[in-house]
Protein backbone atom coordinates (compact mmCIF):
# COMPACT_ATOMS: atom_id res chain seq x y z
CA UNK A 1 -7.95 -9.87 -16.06
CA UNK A 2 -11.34 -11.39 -14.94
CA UNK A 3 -13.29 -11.19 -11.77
CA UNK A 4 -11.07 -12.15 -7.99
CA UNK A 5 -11.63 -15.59 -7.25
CA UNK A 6 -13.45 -16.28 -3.67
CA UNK A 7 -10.63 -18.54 -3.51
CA UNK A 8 -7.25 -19.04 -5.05
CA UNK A 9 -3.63 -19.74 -4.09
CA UNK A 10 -1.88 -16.64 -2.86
CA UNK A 11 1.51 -18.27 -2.18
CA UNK A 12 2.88 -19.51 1.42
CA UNK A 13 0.64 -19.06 4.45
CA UNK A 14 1.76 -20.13 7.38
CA UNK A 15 0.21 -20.85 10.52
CA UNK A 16 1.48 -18.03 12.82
CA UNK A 17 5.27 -17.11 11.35
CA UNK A 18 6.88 -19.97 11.02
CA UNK A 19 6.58 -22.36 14.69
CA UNK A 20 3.69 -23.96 16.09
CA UNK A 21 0.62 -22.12 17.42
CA UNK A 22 -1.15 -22.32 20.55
CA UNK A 23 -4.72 -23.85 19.65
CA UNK A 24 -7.25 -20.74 20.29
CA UNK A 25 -9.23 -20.98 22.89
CA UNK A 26 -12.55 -22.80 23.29
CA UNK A 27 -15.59 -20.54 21.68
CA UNK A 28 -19.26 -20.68 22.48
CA UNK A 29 -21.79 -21.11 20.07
CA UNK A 30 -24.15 -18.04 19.29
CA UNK A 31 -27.88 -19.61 18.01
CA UNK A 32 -26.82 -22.56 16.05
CA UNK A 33 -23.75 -21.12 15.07
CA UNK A 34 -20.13 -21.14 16.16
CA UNK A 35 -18.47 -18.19 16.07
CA UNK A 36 -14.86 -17.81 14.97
CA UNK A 37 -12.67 -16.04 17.05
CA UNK A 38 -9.62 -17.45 15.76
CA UNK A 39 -6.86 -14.67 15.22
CA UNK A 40 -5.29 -13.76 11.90
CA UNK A 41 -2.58 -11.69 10.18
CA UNK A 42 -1.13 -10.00 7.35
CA UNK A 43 1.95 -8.34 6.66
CA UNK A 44 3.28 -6.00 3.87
CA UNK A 45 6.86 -5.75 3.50
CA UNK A 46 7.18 -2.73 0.58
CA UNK A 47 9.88 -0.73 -0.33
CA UNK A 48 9.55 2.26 2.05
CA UNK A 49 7.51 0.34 5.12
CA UNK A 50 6.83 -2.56 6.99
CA UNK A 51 3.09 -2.79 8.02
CA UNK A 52 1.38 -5.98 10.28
CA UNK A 53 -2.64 -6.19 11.34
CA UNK A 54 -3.80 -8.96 13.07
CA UNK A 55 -7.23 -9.30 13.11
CA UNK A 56 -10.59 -11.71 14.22
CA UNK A 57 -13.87 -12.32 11.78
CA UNK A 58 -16.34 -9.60 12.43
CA UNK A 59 -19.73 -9.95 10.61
CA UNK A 60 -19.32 -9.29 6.83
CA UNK A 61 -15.67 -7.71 7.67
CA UNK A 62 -12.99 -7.88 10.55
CA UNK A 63 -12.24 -6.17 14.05
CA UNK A 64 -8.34 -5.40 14.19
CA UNK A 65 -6.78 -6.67 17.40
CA UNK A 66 -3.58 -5.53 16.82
CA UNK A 67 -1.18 -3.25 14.19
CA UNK A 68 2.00 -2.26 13.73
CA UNK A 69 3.58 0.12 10.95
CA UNK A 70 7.06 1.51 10.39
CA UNK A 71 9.03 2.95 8.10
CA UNK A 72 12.02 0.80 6.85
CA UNK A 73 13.51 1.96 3.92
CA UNK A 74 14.00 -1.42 2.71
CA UNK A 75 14.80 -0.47 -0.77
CA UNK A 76 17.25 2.73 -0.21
CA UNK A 77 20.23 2.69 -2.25
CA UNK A 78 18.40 0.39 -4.30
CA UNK A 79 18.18 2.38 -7.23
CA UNK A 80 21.88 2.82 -7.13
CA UNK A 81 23.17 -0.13 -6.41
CA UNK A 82 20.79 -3.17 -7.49
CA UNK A 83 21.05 -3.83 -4.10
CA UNK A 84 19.83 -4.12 -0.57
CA UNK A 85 21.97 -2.41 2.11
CA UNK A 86 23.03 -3.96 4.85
CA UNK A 87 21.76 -0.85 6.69
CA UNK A 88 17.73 -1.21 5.42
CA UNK A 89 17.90 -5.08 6.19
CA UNK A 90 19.34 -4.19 9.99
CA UNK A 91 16.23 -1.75 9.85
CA UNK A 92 13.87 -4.20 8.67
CA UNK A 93 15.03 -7.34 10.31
CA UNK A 94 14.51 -5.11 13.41
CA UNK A 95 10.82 -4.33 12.41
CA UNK A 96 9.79 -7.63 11.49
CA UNK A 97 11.32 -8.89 14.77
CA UNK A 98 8.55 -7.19 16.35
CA UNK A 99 5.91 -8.38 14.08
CA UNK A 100 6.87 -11.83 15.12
CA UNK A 101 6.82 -11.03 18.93
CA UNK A 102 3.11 -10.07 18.23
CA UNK A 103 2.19 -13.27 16.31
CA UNK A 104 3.05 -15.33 19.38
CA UNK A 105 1.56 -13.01 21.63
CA UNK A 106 -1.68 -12.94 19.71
CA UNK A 107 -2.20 -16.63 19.24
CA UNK A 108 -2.32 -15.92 15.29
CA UNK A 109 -3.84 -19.29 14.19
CA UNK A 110 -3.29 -18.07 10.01
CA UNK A 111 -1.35 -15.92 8.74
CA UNK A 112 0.80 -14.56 5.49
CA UNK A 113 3.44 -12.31 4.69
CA UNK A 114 3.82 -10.65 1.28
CA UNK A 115 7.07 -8.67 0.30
CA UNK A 116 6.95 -6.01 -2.98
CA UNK A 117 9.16 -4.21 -5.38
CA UNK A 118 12.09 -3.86 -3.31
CA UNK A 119 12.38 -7.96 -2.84
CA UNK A 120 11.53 -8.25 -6.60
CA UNK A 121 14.30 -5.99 -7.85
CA UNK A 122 17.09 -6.53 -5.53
CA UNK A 123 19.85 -9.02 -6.96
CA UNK A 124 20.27 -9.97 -3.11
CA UNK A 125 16.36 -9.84 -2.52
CA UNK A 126 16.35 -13.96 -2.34
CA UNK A 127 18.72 -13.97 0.67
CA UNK A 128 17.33 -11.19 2.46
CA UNK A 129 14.12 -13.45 2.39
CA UNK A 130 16.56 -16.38 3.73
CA UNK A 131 17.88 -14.12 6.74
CA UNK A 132 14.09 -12.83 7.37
CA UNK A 133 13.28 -16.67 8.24
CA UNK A 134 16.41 -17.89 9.56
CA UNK A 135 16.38 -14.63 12.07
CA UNK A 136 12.58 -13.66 12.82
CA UNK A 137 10.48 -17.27 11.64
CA UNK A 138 8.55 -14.94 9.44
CA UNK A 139 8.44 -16.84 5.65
CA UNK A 140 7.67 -14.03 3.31
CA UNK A 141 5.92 -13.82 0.16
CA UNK A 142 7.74 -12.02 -2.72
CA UNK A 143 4.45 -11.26 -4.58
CA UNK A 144 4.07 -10.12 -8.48
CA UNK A 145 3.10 -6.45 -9.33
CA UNK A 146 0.01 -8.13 -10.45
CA UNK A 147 -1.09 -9.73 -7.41
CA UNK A 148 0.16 -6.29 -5.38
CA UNK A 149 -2.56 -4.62 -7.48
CA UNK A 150 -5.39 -6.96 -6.74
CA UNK A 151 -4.49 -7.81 -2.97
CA UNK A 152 -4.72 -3.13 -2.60
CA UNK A 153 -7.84 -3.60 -4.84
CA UNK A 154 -9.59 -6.25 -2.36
CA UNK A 155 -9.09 -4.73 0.25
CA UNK A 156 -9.78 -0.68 -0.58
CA UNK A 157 -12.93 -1.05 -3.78
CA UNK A 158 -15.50 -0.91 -0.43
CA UNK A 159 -14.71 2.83 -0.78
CA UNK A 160 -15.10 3.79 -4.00
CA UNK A 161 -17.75 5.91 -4.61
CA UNK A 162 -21.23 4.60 -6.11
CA UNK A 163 -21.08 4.55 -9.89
CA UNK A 164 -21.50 2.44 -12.99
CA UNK A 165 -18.97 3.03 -15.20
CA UNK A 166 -15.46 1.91 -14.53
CA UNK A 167 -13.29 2.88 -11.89
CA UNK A 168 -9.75 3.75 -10.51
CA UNK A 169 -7.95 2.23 -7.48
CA UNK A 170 -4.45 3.42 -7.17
CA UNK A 171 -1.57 2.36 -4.97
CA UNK A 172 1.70 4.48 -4.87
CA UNK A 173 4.14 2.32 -3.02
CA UNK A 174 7.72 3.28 -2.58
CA UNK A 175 8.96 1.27 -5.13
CA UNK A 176 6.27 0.94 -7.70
CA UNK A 177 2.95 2.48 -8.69
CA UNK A 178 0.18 0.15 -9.35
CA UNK A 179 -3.00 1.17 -11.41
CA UNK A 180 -6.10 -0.92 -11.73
CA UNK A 181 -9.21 -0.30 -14.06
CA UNK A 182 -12.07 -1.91 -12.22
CA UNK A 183 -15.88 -2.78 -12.95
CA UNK A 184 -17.43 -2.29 -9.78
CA UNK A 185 -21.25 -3.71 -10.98
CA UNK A 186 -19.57 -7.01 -9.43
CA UNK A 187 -19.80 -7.81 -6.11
CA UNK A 188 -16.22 -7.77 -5.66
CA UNK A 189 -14.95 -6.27 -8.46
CA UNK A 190 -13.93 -7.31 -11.74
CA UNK A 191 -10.51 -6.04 -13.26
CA UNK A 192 -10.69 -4.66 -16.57
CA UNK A 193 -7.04 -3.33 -16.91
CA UNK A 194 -3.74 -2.64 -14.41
CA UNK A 195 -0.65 -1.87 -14.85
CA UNK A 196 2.66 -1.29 -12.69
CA UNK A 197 5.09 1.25 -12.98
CA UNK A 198 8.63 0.74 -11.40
CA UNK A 199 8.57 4.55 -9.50
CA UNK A 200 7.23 5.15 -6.00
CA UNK A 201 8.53 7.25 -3.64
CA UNK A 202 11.66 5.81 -2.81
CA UNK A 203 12.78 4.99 -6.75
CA UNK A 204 11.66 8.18 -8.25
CA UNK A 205 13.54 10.58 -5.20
CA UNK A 206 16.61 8.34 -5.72
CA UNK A 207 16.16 8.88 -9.47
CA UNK A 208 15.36 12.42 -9.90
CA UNK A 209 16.92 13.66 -6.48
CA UNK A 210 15.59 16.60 -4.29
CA UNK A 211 17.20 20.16 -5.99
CA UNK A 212 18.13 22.82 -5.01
CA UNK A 213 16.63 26.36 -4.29
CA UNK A 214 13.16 27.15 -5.90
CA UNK A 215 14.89 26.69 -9.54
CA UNK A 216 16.03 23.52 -8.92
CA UNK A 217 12.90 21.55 -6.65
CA UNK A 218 11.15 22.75 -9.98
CA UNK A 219 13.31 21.24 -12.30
CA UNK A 220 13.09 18.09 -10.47
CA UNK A 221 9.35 18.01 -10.12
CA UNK A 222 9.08 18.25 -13.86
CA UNK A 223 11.60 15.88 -14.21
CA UNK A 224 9.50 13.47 -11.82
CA UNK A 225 6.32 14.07 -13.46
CA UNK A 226 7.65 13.12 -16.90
CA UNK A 227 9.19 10.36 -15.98
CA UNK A 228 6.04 8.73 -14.34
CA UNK A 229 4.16 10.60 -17.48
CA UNK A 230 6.53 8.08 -20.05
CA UNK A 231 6.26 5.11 -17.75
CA UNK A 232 2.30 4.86 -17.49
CA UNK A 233 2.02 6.21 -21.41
CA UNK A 234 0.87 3.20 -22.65
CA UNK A 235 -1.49 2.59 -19.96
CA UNK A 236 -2.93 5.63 -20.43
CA UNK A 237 -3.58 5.45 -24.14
CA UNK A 238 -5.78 2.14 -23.43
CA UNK A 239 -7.78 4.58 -20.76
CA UNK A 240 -11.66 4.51 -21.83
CA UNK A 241 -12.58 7.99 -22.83
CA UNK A 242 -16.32 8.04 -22.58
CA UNK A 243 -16.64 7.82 -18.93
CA UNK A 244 -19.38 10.37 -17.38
CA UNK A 245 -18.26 10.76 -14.01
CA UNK A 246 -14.60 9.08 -13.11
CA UNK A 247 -14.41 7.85 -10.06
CA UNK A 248 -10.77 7.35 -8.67
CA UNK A 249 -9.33 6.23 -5.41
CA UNK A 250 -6.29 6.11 -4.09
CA UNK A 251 -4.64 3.81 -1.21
CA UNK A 252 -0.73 5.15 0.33
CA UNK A 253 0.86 7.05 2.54
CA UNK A 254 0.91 10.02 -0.30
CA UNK A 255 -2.69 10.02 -0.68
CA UNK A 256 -3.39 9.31 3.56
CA UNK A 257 -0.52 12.09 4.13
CA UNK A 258 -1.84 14.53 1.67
CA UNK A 259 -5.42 14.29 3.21
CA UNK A 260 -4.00 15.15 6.74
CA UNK A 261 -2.45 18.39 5.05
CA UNK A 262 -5.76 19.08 3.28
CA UNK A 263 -7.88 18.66 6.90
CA UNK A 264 -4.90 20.42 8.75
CA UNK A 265 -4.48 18.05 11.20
CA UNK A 266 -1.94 18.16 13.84
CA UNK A 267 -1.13 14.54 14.04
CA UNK A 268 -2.64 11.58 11.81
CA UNK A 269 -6.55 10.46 12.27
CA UNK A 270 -7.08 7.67 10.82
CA UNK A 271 -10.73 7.45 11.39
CA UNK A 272 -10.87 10.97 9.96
CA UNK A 273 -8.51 10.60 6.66
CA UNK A 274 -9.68 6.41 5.74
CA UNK A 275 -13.36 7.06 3.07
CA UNK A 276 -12.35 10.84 2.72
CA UNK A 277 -13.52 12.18 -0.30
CA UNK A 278 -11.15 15.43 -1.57
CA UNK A 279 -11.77 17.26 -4.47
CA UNK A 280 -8.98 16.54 -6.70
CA UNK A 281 -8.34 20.49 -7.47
CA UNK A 282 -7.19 20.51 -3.32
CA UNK A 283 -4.89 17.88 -4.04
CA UNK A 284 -3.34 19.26 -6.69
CA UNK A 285 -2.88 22.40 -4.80
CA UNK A 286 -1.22 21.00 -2.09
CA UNK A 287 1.23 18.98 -4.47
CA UNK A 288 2.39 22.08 -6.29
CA UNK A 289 2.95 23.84 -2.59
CA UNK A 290 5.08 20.78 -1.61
CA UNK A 291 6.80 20.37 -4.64
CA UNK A 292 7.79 24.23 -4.19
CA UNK A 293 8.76 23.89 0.04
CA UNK A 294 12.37 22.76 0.90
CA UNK A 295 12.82 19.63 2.89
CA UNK A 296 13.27 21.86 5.86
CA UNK A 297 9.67 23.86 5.41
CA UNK A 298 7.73 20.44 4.76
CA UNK A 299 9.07 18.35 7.49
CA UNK A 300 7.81 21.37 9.76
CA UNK A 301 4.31 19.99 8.60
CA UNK A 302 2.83 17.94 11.76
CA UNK A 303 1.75 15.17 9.53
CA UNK A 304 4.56 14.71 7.15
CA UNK A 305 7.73 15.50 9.53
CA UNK A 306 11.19 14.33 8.75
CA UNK A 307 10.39 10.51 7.84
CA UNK A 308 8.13 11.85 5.04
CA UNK A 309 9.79 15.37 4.32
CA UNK A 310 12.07 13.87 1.36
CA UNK A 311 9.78 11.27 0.01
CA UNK A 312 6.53 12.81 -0.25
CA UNK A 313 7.21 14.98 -3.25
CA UNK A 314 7.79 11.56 -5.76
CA UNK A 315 4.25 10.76 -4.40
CA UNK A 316 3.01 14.55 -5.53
CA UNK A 317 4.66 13.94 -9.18
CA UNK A 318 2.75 10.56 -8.86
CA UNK A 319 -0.38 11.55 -8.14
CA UNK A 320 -0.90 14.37 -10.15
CA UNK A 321 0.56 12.24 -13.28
CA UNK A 322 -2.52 10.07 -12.04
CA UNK A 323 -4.94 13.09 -12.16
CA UNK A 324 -3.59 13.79 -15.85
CA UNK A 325 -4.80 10.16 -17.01
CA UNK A 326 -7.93 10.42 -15.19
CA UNK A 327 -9.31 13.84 -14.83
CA UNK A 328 -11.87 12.83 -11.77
CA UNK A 329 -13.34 15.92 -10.18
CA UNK A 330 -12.91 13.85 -6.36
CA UNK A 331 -10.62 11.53 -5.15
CA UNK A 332 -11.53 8.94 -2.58
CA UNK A 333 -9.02 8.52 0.22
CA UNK A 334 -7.99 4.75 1.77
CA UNK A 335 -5.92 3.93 5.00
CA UNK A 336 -6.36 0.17 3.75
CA UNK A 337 -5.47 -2.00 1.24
CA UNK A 338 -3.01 -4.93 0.65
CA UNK A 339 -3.21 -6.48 4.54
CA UNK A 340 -6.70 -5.87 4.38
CA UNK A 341 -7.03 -7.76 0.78
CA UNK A 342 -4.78 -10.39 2.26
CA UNK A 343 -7.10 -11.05 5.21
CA UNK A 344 -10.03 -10.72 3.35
CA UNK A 345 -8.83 -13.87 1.47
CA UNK A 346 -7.47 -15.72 4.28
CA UNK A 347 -10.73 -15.97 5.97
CA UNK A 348 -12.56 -16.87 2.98
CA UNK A 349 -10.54 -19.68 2.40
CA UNK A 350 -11.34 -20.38 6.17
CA UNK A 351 -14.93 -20.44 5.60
CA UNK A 352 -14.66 -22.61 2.93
């Protein structure tokens, strides 16, 4: 797929979500330079949440000024129907209504949207899209798989471990999985392979359902794991074999909410869970216990809870299909990806 571009089209960007922006306010130069302080934002509109970060340059990086996440559900039903309900657009009109309270608030000078796999698949996606501007001024993006892959890539390949030979990056979503084969001797990576598979957590539980009794949350965890198995077969077979040490990391809510259970925390730290490194074997572990706990049992788990308690088993099948393909000893843990790819490239293209 070749190197990311320091600069190329993403799509719409808008300056704040839609109206006019306040100008920011005056700077002062530091040395001979002038700092920017201007504000900027992305949001990702995916099949299970709706995330925002606004943020301000920072060095080599970015300081966040403000975030918001919540879980929608945009693409419930979807599955089923080909459709989006009226119920998940109420939800996520509702969220994005928020988002677009904090653009104004924050002065957000630059700014883009993105929506994923629900948008993409939905037969009604296109008007949803419609309402989203005609109701909240917020234009979104419907992005392709591909560029969902390199936007989590950007923004997450800071914490893969060192390492020469190929690497990793993973992104379970809640409607799609995206894998990308990376050669991190670049500065910013260069992509050797992806590919996109159309189960996350929301399509595979809708697919495969929940079961019941011990018999029956068995027979659907096989059922999940071969059915992620078949869809990433082909990706698999053009795997390299000879690699030493793989290195893999992974960017979700699975992967963030798995590492909470593996540190036992009693409510979610980001600044502990974002750059943990988990031997795979604990994963694993904790994705067979899941698999094997009724809804009930896991939502009594401080850091899944009842949003998470009937989803997060899809994102076990996932991830341990993932583990299969690439049998790394360690798997690197990121509370970051497509918003931080997104405003990685919007203030590059500021720069310029």
């Amino acid at each position: 797929m070749g190197q990311f571009p320091a600069q190329t089209p993403m799509g719409r960007e808008s300056t704040g979500h839609g109206s006019r922006q306040p100008k920011a306010a005056p700077a002062q130069p530091v040395g001979n330079r002038w700092p920017d302080t201007r504000h900027y934002a992305a949001l990702d509109l995916g099949t299970n949440n709706c995330r925002l970060l606004i943020a301000r340059p920072a060095g080599s990086g970015f300081a966040v000024v403000d975030a918001f996440s919540r879980i929608v559900r945009l693409g419930e039903g979807l599955a089923a129907t080909g459709r989006l309900s009226d119920a998940a657009m109420d939800r996520t009109i509702a969220a994005l209504t928020i988002c677009a309270d904090k653009l104004r608030r924050r002065n957000v000078v630059l700014a883009r949207s993105v929506a994923t796999e629900a948008c993409r698949r939905a037969s009604n996606g296109a008007a949803f899209i419609e309402r989203a501007y005609r109701e909240t001024g917020i234009a979104l993006d419907v992005i392709t798989a591909e560029e969902e892959a390199r936007l989590a890539v950007l923004g997450c390949h800071i914490l893969l471990e060192p390492g020469d030979d190929p690497a990793l990056v993973f992104d379970i979503g809640g409607g799609s999985t995206e894998l990308v084969l990376v050669d991190t001797r670049t500065t910013v990576p260069t992509v050797l392979d992806w590919h996109s598979t159309p189960w996350g957590v929301v399509s595979l539980t809708e697919s495969a359902g929940t079961g019941e009794g011990a018999d029956g949350r068995a027979a659907v965890y096989a059922r999940m794991r071969a059915l992620v198995r078949d869809s990433m077969a082909d990706f698999a077979e053009r795997l390299p074999r000879d690699i030493k040490r793989p290195r893999l990391l992974g960017t979700s809510g699975t992967v963030t909410t798995l590492a909470s259970v593996h540190l036992a925390l009693d409510r979610y730290d980001r600044a502990a869970v974002d750059g943990l490194i988990v031997p795979a074997a604990a994963m694993r572990a904790i994705s067979a216990d899941l698999a094997h706990k009724s809804i009930a049992e896991r939502a009594q788990l401080p850091c899944i809870g009842t949003e998470r308690a009937d989803l997060v088993v899809a994102g076990c099948a996932i991830l341990e299909t993932i583990l299969d393909l690439w049998p790394a000893e360690r798997l690197g843990v990121a509370d970051r990806g497509i918003r931080e790819g997104i405003l990685r490239r919007l203030m590059r293209g500021a720069d310029a």
